[in-house]
PDB file of N, CA and C in Angstrom:
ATOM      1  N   UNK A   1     -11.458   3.825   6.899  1.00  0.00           N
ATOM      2  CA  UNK A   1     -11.395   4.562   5.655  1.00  0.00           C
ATOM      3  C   UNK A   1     -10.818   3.664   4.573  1.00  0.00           C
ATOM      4  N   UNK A   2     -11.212   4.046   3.537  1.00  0.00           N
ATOM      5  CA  UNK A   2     -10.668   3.171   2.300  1.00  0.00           C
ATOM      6  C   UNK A   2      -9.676   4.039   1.539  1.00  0.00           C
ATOM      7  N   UNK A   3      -9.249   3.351   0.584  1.00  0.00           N
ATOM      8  CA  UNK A   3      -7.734   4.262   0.488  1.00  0.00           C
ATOM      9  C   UNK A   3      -7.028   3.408  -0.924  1.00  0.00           C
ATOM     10  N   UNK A   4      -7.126   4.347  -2.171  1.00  0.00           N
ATOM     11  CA  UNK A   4      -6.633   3.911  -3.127  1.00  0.00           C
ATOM     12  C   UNK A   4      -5.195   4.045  -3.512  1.00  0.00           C
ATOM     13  N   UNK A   5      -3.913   3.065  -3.581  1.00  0.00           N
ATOM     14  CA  UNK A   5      -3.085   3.413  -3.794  1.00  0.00           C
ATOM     15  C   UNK A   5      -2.537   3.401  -5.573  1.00  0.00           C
ATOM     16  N   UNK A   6      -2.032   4.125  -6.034  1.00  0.00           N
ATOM     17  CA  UNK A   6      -1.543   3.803  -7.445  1.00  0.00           C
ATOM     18  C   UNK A   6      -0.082   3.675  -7.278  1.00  0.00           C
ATOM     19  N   UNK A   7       0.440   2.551  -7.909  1.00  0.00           N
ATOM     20  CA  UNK A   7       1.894   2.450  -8.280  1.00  0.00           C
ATOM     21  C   UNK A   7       1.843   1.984  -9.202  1.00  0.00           C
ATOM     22  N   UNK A   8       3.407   1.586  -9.764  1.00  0.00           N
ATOM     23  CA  UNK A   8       3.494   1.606 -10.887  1.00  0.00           C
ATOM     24  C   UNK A   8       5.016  -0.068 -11.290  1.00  0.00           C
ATOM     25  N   UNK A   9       4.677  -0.675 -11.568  1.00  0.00           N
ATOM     26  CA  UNK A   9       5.987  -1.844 -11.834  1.00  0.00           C
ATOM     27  C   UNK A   9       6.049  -2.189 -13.076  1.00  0.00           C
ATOM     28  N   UNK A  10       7.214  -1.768 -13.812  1.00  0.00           N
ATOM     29  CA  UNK A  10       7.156  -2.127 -15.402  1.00  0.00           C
ATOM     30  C   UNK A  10       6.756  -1.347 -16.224  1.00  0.00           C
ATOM     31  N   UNK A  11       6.862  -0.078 -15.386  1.00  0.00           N
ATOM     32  CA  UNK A  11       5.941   1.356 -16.359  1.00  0.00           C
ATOM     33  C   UNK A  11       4.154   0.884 -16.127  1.00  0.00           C
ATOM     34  N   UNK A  12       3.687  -0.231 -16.029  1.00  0.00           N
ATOM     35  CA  UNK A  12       2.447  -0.087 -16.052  1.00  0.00           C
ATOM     36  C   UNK A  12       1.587   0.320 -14.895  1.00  0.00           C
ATOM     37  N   UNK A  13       0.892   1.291 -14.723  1.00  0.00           N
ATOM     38  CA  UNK A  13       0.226   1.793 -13.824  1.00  0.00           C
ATOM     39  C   UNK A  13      -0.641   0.899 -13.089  1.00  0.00           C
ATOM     40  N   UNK A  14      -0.877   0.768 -11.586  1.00  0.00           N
ATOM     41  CA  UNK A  14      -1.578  -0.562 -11.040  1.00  0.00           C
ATOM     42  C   UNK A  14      -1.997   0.172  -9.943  1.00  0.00           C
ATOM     43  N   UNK A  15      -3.004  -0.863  -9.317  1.00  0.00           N
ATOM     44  CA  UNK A  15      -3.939   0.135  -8.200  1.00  0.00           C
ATOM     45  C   UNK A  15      -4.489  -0.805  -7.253  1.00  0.00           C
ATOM     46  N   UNK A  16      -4.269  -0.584  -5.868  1.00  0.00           N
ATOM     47  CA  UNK A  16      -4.379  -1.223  -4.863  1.00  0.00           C
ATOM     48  C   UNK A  16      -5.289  -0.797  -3.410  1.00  0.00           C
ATOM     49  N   UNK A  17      -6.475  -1.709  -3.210  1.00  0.00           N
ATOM     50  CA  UNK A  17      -7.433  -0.706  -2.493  1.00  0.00           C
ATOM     51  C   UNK A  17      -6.885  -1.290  -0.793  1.00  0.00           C
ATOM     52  N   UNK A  18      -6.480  -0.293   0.355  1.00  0.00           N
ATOM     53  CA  UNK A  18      -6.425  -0.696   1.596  1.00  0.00           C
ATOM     54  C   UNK A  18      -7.591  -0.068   2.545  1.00  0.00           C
ATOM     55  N   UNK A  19      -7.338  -0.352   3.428  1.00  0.00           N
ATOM     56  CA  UNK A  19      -8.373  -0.266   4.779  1.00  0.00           C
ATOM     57  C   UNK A  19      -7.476   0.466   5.980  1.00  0.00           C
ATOM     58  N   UNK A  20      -8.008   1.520   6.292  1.00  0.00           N
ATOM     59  CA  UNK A  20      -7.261   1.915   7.857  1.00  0.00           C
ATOM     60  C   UNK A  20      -7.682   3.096   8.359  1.00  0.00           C
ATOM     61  N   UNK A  21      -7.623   3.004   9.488  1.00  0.00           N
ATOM     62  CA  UNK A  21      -8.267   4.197  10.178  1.00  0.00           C
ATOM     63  C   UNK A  21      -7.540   5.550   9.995  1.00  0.00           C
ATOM     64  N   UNK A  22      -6.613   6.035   9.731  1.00  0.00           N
ATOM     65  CA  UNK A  22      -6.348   6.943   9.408  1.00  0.00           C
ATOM     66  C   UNK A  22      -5.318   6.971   8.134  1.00  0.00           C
ATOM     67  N   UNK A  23      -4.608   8.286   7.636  1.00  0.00           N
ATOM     68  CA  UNK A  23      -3.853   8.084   6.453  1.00  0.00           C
ATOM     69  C   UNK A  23      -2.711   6.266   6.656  1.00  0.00           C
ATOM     70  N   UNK A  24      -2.969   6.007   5.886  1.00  0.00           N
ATOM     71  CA  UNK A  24      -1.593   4.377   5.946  1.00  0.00           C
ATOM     72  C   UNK A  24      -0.746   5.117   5.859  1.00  0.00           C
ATOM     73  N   UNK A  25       0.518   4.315   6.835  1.00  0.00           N
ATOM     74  CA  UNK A  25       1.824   4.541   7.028  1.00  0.00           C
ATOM     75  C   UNK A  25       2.033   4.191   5.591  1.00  0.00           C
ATOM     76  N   UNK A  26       3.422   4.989   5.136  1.00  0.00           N
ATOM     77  CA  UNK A  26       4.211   4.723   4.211  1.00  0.00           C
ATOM     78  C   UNK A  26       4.783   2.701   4.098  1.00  0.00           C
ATOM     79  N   UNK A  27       5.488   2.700   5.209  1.00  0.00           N
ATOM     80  CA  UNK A  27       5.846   1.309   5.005  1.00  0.00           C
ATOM     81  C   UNK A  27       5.073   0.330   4.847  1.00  0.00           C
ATOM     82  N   UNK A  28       3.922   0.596   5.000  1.00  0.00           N
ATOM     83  CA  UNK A  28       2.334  -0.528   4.659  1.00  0.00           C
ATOM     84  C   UNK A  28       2.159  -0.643   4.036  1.00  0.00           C
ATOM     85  N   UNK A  29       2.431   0.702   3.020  1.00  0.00           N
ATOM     86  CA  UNK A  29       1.939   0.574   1.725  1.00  0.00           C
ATOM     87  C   UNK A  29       2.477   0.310   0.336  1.00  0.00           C
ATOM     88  N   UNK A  30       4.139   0.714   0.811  1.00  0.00           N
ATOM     89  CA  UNK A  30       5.154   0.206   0.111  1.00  0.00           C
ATOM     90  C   UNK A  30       5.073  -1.525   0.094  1.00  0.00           C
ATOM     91  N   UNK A  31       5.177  -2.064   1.524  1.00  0.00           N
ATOM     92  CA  UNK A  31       4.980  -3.556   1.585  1.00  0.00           C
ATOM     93  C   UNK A  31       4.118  -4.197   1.011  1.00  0.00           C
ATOM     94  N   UNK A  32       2.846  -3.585   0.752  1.00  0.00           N
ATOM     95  CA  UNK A  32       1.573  -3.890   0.338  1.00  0.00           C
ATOM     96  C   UNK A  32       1.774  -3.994  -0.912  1.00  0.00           C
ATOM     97  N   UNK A  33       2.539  -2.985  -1.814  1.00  0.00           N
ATOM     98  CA  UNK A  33       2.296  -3.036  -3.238  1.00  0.00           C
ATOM     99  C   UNK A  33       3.518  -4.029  -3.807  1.00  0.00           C
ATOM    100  N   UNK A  34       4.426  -3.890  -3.122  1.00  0.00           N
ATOM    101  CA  UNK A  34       5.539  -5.086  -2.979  1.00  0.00           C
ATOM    102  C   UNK A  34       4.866  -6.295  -3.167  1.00  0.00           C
ATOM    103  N   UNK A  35       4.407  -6.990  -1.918  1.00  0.00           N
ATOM    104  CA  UNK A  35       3.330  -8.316  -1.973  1.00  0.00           C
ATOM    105  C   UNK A  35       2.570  -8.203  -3.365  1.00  0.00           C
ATOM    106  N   UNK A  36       1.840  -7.463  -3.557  1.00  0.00           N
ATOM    107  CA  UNK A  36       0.957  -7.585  -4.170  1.00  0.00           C
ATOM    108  C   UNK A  36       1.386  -8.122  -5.529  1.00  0.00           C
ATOM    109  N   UNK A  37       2.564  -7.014  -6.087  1.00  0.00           N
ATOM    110  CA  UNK A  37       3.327  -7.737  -7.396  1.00  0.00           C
ATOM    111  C   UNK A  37       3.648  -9.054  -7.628  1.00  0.00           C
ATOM    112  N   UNK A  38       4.898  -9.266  -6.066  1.00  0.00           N
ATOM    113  CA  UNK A  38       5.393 -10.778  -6.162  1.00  0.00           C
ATOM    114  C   UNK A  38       4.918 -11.786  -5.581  1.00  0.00           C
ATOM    115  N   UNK A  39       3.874 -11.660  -4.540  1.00  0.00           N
ATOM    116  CA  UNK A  39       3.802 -12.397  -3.497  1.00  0.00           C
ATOM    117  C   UNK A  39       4.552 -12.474  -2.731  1.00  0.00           C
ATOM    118  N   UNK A  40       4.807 -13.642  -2.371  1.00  0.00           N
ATOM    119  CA  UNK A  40       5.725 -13.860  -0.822  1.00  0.00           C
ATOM    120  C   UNK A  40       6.916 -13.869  -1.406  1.00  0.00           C
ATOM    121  N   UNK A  41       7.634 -13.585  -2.828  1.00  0.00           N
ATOM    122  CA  UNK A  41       8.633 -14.542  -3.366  1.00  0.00           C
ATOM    123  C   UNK A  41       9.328 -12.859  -3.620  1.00  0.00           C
ATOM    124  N   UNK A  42       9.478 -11.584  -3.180  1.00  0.00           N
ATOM    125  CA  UNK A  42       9.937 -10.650  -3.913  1.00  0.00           C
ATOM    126  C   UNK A  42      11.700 -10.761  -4.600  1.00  0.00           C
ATOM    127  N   UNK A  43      11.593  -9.971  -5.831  1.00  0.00           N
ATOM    128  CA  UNK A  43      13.038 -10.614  -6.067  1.00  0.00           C
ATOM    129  C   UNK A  43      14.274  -9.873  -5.300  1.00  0.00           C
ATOM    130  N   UNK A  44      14.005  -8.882  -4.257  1.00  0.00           N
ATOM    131  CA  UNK A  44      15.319  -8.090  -3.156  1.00  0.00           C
ATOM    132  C   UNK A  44      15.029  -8.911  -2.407  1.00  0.00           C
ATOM    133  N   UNK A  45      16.014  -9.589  -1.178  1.00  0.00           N
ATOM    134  CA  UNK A  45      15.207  -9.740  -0.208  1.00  0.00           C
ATOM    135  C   UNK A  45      15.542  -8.088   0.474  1.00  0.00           C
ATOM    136  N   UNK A  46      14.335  -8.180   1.890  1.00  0.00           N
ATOM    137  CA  UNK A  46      15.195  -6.750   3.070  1.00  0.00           C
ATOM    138  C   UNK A  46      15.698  -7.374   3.714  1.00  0.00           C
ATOM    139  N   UNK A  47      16.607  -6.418   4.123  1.00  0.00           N
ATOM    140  CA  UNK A  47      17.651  -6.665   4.837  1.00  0.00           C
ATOM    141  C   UNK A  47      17.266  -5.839   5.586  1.00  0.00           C
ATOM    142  N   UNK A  48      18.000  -6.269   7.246  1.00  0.00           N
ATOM    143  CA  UNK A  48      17.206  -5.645   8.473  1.00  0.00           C
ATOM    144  C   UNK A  48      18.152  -4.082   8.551  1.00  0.00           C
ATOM    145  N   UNK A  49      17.284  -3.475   8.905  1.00  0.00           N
ATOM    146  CA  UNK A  49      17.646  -1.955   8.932  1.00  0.00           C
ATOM    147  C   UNK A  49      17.298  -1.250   7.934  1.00  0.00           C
ATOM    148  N   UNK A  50      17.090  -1.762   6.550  1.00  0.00           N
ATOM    149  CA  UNK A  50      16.899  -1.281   5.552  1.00  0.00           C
ATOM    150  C   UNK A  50      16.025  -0.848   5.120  1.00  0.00           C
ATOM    151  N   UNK A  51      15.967   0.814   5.021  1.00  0.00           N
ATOM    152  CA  UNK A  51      14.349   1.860   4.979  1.00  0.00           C
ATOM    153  C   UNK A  51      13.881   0.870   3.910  1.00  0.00           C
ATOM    154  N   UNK A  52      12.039   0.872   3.822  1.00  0.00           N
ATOM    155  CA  UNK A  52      11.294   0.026   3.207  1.00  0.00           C
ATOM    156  C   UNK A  52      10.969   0.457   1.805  1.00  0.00           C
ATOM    157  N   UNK A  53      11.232   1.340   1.703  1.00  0.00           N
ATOM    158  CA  UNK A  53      11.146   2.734   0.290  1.00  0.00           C
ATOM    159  C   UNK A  53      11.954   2.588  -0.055  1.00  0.00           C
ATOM    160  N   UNK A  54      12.932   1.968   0.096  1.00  0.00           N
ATOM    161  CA  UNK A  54      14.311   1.991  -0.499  1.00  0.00           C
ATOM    162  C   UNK A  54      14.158   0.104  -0.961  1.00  0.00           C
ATOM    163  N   UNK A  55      13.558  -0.518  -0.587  1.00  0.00           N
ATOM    164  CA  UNK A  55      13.829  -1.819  -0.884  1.00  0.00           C
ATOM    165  C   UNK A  55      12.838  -2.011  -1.878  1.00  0.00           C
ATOM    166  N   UNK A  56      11.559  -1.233  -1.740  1.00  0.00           N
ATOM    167  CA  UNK A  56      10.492  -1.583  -2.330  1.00  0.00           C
ATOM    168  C   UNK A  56      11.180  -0.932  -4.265  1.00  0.00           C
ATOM    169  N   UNK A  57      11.972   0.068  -4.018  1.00  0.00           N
ATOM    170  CA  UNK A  57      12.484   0.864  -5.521  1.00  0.00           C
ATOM    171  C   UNK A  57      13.326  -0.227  -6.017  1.00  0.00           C
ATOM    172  N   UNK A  58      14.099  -1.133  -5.247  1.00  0.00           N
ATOM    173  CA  UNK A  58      14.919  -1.758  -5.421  1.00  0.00           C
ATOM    174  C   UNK A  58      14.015  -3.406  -6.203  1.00  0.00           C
ATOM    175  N   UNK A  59      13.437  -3.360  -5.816  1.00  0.00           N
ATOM    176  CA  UNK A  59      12.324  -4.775  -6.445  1.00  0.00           C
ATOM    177  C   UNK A  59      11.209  -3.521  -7.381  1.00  0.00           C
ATOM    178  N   UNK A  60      11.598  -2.038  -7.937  1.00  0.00           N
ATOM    179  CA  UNK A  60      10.832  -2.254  -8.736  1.00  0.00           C
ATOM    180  C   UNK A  60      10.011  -1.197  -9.174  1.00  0.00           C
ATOM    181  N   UNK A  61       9.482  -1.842  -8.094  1.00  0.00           N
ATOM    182  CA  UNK A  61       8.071  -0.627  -7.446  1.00  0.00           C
ATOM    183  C   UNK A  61       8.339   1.150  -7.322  1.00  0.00           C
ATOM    184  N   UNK A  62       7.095   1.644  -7.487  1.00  0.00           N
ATOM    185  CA  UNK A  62       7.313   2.826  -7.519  1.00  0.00           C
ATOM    186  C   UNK A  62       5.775   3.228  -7.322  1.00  0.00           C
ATOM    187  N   UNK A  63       5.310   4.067  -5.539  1.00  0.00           N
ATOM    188  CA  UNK A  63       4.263   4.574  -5.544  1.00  0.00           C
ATOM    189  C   UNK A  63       4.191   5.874  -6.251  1.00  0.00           C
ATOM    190  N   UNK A  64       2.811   6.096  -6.513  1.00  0.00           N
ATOM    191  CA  UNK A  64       2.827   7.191  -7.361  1.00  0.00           C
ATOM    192  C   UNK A  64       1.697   8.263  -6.556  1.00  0.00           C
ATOM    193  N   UNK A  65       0.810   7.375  -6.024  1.00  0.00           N
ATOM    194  CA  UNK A  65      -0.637   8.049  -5.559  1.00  0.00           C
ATOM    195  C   UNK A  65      -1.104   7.720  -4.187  1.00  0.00           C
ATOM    196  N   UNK A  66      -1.432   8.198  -3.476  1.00  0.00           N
ATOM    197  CA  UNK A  66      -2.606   7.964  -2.112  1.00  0.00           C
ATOM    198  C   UNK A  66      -3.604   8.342  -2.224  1.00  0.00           C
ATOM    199  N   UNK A  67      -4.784   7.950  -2.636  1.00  0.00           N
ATOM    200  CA  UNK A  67      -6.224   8.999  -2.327  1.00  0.00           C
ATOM    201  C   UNK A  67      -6.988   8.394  -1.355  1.00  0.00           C
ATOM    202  N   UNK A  68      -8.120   9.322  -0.669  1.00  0.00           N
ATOM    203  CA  UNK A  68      -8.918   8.549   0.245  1.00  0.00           C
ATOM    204  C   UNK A  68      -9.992   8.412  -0.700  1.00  0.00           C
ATOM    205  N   UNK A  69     -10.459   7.147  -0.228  1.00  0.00           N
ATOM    206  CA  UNK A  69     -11.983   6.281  -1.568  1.00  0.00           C
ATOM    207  C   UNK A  69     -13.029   6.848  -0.672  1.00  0.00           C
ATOM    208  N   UNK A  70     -12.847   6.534   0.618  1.00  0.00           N
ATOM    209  CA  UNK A  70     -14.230   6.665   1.401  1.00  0.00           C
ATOM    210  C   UNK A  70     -14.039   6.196   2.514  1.00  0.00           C
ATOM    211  N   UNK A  71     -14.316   7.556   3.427  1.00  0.00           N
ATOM    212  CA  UNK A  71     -14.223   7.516   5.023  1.00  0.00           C
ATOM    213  C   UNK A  71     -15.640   7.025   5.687  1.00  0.00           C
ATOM    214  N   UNK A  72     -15.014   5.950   6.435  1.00  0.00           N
ATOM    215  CA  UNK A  72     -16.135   5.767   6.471  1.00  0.00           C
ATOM    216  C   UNK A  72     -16.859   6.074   8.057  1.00  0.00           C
ATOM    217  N   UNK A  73     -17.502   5.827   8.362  1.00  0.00           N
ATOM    218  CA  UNK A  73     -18.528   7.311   9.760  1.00  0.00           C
ATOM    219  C   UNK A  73     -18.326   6.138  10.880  1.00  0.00           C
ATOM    220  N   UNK A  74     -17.484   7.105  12.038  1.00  0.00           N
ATOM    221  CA  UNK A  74     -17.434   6.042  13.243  1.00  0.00           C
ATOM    222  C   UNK A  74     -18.585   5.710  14.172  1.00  0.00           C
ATOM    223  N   UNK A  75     -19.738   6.072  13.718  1.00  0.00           N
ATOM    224  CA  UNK A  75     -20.994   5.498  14.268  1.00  0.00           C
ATOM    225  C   UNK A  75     -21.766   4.452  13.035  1.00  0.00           C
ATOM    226  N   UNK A  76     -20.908   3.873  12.169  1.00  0.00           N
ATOM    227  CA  UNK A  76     -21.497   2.977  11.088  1.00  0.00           C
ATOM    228  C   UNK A  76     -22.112   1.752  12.248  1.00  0.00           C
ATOM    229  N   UNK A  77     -21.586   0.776  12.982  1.00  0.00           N
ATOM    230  CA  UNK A  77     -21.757  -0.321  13.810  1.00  0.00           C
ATOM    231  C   UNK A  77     -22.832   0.112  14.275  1.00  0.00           C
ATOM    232  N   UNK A  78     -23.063   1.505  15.386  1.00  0.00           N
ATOM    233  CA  UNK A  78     -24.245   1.569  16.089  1.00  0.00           C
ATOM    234  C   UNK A  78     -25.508   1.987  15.130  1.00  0.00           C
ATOM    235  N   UNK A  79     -25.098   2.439  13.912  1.00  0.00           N
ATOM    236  CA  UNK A  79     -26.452   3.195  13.239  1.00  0.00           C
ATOM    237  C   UNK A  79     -26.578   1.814  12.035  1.00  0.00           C
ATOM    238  N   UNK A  80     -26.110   0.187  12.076  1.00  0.00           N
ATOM    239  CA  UNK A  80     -26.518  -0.564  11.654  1.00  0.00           C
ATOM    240  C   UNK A  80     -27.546  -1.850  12.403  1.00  0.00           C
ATOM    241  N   UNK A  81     -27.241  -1.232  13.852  1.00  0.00           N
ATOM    242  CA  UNK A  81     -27.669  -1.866  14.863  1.00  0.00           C
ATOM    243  C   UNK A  81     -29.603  -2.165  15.519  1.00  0.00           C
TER     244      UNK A  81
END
């Protein structure tokens, strides 16, 4: 399934497309929009133990949205075959 996320860094609204078989975990997607801003370089580091929603607010970030784009049919492979 495809899967549009909206967040938001700097007040400006931003949008990030993932892939996964069912709804994405929260921490994937927090991490995801994290990366996506800074790259590898974020300005928190985490610290171990530290919920990922809580680090990701802390560098910034702020999800706003989940939608599904498009599920896609688990016989796609055999009905391309």
């Amino acid at each position: 399934m495809d899967w549009l996320v909206t967040y938001k860094y700097n007040n400006v609204e931003r949008h990030l497309q993932l892939q996964a078989r069912t709804v994405p975990n929260i921490q994937v997607v927090a991490f995801r929009a994290v990366m996506e801003v800074f790259g590898e370089k974020p300005p928190v580091d985490k610290v171990a133990g530290q919920p990922v929603l809580e680090w990701m607010r802390a560098c910034g970030v702020d999800i706003t949205d989940v939608i599904l784009l498009r599920r896609t049919s688990r016989n796609a492979s055999a009905d391309d075959a």
